[in-house]
N, C-alpha and C. Protein backbone atom coordinates (compact mmCIF):
# COMPACT_ATOMS: atom_id res chain seq x y z
N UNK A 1 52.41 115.49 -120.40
CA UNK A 1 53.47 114.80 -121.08
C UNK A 1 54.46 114.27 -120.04
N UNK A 2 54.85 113.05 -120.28
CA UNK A 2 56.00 112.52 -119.22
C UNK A 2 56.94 113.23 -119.19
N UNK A 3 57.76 113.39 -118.72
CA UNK A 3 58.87 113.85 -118.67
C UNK A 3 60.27 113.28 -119.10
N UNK A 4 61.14 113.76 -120.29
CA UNK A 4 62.06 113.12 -120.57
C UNK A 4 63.47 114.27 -120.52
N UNK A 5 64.06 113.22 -120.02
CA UNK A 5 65.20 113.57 -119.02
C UNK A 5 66.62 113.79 -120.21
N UNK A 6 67.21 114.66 -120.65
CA UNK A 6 68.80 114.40 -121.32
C UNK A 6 69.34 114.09 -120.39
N UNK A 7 70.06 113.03 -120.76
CA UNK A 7 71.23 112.20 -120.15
C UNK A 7 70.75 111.28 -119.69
N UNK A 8 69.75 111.04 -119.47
CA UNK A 8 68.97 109.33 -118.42
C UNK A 8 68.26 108.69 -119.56
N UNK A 9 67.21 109.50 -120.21
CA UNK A 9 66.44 108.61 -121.21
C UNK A 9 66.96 108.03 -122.41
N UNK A 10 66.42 106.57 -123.00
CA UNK A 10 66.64 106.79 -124.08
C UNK A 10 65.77 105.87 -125.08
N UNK A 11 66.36 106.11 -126.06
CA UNK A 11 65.07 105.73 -127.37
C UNK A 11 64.07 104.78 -126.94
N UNK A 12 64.55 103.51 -126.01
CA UNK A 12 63.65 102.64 -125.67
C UNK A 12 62.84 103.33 -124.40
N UNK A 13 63.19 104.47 -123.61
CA UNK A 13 61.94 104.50 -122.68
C UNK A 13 61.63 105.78 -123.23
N UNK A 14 61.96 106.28 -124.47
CA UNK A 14 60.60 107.70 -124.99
C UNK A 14 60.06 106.85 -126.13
N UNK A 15 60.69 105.71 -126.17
CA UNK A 15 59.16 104.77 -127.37
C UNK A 15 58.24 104.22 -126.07
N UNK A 16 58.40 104.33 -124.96
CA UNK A 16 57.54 103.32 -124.08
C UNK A 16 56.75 104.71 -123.17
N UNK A 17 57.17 105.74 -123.05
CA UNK A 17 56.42 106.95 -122.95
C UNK A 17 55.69 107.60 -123.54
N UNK A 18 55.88 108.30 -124.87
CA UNK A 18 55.26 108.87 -125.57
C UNK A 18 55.06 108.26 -126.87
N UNK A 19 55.23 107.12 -127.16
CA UNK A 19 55.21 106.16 -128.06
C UNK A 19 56.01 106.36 -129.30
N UNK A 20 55.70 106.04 -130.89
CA UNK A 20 56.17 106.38 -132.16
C UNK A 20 56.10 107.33 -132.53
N UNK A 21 57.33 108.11 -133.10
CA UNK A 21 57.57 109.66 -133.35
C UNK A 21 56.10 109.75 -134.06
N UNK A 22 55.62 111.38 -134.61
CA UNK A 22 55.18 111.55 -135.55
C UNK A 22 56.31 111.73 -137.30
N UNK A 23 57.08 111.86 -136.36
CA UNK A 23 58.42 111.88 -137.92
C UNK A 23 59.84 112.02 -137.13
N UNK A 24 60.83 111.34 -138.13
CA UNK A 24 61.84 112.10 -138.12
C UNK A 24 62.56 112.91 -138.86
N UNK A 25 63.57 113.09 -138.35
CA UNK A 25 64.55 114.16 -138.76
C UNK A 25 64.84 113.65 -140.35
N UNK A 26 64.36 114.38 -141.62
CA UNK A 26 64.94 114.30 -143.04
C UNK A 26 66.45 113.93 -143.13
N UNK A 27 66.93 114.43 -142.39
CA UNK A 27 68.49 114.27 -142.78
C UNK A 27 69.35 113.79 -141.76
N UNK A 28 68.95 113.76 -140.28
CA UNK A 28 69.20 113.31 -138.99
C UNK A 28 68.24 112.70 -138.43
N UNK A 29 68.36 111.10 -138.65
CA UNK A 29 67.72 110.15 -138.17
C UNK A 29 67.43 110.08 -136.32
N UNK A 30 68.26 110.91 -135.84
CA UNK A 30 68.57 110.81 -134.41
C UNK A 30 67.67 111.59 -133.68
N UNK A 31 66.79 112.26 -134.92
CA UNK A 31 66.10 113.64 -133.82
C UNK A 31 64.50 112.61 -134.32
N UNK A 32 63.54 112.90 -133.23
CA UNK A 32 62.35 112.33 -133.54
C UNK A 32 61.53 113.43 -132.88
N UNK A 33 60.30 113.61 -133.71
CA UNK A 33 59.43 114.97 -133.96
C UNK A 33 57.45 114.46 -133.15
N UNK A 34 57.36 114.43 -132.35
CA UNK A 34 56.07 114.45 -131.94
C UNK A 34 55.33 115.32 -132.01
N UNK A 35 54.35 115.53 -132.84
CA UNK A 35 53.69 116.88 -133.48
C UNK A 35 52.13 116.17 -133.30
N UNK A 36 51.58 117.78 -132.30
CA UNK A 36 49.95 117.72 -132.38
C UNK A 36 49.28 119.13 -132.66
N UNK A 37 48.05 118.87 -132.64
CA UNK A 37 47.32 120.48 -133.05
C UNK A 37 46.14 120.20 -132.89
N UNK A 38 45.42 121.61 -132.74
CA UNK A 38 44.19 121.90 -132.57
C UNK A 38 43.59 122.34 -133.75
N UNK A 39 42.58 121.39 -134.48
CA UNK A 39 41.89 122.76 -135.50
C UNK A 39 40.85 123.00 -135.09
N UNK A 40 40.01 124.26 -135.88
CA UNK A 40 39.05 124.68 -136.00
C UNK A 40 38.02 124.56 -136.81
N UNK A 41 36.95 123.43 -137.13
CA UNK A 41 36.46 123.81 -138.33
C UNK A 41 35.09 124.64 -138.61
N UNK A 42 34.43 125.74 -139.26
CA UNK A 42 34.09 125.94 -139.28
C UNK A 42 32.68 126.31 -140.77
N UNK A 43 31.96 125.23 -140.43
CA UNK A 43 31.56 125.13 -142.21
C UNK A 43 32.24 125.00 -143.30
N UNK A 44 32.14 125.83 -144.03
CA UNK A 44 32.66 125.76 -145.45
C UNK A 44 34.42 126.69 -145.62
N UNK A 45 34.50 126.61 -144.52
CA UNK A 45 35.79 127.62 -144.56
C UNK A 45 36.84 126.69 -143.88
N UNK A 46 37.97 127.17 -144.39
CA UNK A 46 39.08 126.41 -144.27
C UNK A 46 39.37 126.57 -142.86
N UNK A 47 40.04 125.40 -142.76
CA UNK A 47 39.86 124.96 -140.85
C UNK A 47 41.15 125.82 -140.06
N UNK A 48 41.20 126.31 -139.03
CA UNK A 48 42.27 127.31 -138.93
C UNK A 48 42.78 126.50 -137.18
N UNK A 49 44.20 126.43 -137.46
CA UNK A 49 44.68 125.64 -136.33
C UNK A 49 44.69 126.89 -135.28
N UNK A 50 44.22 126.23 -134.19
CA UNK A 50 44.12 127.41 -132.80
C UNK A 50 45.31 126.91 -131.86
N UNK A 51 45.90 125.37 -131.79
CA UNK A 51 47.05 125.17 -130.53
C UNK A 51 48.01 124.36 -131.52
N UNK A 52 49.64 124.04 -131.20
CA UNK A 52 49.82 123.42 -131.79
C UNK A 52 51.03 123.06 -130.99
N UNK A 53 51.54 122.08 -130.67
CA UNK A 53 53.08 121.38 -129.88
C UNK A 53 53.62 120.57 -130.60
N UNK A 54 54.79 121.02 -130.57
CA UNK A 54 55.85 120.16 -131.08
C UNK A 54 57.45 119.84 -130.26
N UNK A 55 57.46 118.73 -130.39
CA UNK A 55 58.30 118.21 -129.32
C UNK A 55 59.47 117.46 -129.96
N UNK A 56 60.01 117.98 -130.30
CA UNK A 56 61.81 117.57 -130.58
C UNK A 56 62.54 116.36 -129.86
N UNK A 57 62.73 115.81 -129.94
CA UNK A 57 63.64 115.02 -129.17
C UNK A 57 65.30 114.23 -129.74
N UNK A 58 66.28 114.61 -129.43
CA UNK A 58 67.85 114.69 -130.31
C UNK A 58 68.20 113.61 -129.11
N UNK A 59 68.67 112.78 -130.05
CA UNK A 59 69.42 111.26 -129.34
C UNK A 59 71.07 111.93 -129.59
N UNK A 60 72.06 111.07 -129.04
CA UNK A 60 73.39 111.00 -129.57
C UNK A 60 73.57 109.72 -130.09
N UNK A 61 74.90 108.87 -130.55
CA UNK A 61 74.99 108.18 -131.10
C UNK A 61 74.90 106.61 -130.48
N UNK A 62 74.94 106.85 -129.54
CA UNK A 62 74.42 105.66 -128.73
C UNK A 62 72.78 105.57 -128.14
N UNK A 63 71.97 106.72 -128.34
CA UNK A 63 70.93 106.10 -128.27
C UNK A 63 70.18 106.87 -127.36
N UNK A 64 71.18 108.11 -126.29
CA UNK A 64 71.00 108.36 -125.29
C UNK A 64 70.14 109.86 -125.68
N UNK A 65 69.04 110.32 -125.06
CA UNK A 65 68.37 111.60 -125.22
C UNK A 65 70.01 112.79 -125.01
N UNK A 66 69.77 113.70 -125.76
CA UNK A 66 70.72 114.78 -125.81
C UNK A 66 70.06 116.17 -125.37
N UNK A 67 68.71 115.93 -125.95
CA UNK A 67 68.25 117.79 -125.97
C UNK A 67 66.66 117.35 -126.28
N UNK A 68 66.36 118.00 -125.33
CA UNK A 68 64.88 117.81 -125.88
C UNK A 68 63.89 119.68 -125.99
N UNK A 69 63.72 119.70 -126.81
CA UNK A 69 62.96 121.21 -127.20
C UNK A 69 61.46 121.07 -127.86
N UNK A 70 61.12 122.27 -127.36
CA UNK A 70 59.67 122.28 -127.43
C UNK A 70 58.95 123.56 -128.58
N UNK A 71 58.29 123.20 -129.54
CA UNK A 71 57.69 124.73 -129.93
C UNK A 71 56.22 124.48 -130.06
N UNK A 72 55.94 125.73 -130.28
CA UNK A 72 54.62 126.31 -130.41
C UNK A 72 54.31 126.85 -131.69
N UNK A 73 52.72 127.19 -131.65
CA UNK A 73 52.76 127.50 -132.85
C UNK A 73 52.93 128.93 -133.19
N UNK A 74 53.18 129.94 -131.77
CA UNK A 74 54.03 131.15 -132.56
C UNK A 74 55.38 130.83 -133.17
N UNK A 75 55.92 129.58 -133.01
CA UNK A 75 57.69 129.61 -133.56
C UNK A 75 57.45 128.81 -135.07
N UNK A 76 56.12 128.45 -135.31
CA UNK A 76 55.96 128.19 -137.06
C UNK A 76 56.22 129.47 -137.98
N UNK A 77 56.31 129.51 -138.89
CA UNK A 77 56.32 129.90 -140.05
C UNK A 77 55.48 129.93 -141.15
N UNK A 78 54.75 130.38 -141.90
CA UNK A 78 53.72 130.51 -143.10
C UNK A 78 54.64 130.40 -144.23
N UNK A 79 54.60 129.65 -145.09
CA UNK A 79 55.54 129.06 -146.14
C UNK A 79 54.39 129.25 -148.00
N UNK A 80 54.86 130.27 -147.90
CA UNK A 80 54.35 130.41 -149.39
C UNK A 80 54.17 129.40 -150.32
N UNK A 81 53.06 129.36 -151.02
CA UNK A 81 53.13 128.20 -152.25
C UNK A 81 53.36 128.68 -153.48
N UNK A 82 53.73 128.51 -154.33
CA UNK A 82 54.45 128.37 -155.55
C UNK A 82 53.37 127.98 -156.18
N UNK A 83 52.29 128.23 -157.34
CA UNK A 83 51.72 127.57 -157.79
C UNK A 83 52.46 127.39 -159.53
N UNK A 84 52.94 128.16 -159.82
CA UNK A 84 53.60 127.60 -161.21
C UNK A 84 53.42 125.98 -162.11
N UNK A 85 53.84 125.91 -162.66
CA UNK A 85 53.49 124.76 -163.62
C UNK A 85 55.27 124.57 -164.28
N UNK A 86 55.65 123.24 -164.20
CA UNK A 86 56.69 123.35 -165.17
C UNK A 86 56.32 122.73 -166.70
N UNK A 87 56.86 123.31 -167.74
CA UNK A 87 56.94 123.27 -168.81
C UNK A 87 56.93 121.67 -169.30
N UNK A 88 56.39 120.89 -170.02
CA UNK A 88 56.70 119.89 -170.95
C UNK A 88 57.57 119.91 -172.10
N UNK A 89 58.68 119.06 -172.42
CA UNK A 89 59.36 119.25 -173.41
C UNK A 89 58.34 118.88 -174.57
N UNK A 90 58.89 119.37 -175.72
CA UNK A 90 58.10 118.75 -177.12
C UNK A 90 57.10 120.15 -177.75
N UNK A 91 56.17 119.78 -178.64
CA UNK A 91 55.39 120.69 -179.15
C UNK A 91 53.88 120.94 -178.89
N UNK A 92 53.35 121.72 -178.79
CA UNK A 92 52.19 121.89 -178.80
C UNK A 92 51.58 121.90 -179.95
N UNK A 93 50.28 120.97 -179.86
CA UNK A 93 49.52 120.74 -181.19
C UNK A 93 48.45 121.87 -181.00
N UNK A 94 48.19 122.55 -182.46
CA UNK A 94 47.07 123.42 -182.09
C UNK A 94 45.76 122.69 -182.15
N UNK A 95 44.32 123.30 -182.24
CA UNK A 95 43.56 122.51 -182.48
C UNK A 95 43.01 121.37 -183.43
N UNK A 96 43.58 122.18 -184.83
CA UNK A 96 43.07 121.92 -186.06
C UNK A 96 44.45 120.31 -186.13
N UNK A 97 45.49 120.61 -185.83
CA UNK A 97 46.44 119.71 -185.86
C UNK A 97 45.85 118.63 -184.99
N UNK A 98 45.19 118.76 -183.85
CA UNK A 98 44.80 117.91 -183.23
C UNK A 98 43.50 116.97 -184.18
N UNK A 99 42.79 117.52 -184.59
CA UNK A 99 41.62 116.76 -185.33
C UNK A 99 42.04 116.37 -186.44
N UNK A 100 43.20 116.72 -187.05
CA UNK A 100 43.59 116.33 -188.47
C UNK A 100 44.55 115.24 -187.99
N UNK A 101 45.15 115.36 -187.13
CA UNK A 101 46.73 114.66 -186.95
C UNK A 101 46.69 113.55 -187.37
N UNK A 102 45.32 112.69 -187.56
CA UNK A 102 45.30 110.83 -188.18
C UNK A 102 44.99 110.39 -189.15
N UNK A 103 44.37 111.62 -189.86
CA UNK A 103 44.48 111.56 -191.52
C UNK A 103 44.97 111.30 -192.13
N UNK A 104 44.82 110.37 -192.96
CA UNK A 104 45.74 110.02 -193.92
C UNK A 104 47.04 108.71 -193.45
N UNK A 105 46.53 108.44 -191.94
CA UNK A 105 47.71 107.74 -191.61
C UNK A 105 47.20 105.89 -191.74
N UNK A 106 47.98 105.25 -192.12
CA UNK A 106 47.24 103.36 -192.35
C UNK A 106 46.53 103.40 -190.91
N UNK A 107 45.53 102.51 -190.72
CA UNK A 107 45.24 101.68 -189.35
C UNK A 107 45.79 100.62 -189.60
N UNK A 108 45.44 99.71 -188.28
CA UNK A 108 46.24 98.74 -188.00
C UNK A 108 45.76 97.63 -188.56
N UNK A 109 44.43 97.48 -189.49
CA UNK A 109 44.06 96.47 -190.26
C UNK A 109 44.32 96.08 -191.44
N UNK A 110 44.58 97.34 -191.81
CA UNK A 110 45.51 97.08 -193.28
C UNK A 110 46.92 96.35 -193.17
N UNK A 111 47.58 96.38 -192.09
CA UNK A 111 49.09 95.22 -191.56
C UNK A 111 48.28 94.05 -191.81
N UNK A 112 47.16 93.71 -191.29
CA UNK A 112 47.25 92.06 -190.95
C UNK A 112 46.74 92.29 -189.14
N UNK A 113 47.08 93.11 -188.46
CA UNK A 113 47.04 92.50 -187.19
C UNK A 113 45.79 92.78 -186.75
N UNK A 114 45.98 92.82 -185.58
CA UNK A 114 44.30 92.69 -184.57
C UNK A 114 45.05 94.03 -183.39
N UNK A 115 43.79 94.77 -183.58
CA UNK A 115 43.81 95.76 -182.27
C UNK A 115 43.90 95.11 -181.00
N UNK A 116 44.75 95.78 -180.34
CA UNK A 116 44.49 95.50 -178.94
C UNK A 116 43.27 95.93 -178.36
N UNK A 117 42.98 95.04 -177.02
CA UNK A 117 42.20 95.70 -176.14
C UNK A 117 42.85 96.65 -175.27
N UNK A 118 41.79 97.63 -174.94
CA UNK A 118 41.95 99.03 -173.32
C UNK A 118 42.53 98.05 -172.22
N UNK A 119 43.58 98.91 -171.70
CA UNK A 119 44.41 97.72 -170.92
C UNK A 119 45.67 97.33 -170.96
N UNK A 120 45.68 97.23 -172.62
CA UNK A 120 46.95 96.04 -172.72
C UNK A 120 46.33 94.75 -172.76
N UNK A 121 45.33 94.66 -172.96
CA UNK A 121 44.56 92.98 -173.08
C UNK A 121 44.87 92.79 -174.42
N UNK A 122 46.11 91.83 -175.14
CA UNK A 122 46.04 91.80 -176.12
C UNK A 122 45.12 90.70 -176.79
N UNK A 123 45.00 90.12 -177.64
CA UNK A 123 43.85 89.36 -178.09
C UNK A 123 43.21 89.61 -179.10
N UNK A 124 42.40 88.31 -179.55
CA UNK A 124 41.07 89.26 -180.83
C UNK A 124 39.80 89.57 -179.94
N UNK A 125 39.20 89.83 -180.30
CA UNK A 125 37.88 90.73 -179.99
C UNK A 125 37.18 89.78 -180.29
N UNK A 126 36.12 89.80 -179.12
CA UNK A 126 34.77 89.10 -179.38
C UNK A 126 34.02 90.07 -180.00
N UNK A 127 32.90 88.84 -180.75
CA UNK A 127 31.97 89.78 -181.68
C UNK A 127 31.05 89.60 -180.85
């Protein structure tokens, strides 16, 4: 990796070094994130990262490198998933409500009109 200097470098020679971040900063546009890794894959099993660098880089407001920090992948974290579901407002139809629910209700030929087509293609129907 080149070497980037706080206080000498700045945005235009770590875009001409190490090129376009991999991300930035969510909430601080000033920090830019160069992130790589090693996986593993192994058949049918989920691929397990073996190296991983990440390279920080914090501008100040003019543009100028401030801090540049480095981690690894002992300084990650394992971040639990949540699998939950959130709720839909409204009711649940049971089954029988489901197969009955159109009984008894007009179709749309008894108005006068013409079904639409799948889509939103409105129109008449070819025979």
């Amino acid at each position: 990796m080149p070497a980037i200097t706080a206080g000498e470098d700045t945005q235009a020679t770590v875009l001409a070094s190490l090129g376009s971040p991999s991300t930035r900063g969510m909430f601080d546009d000033d920090t830019w994130y160069y992130i790589a890794d090693t996986r593993e894959y192994l058949a049918y099993l989920r691929p397990e990262t073996r190296e991983r660098r990440v390279i920080a880089v914090r501008f100040d407001g003019s543009g100028v490198v401030s801090a540049v920090d480095e981690y690894g992948l002992e300084d990650g974290r394992v971040v639990a998933f949540v699998g939950r579901e959130t709720p839909t407002r409204g009711r649940e139809l049971s089954v029988l409500e489901q197969l009955l629910g159109n009984v008894g209700r007009p179709s749309a030929d008894q108005f006068g009109g013409q079904q639409n087509l799948p889509g939103g293609a409105g129109g008449p129907r070819r025979q």
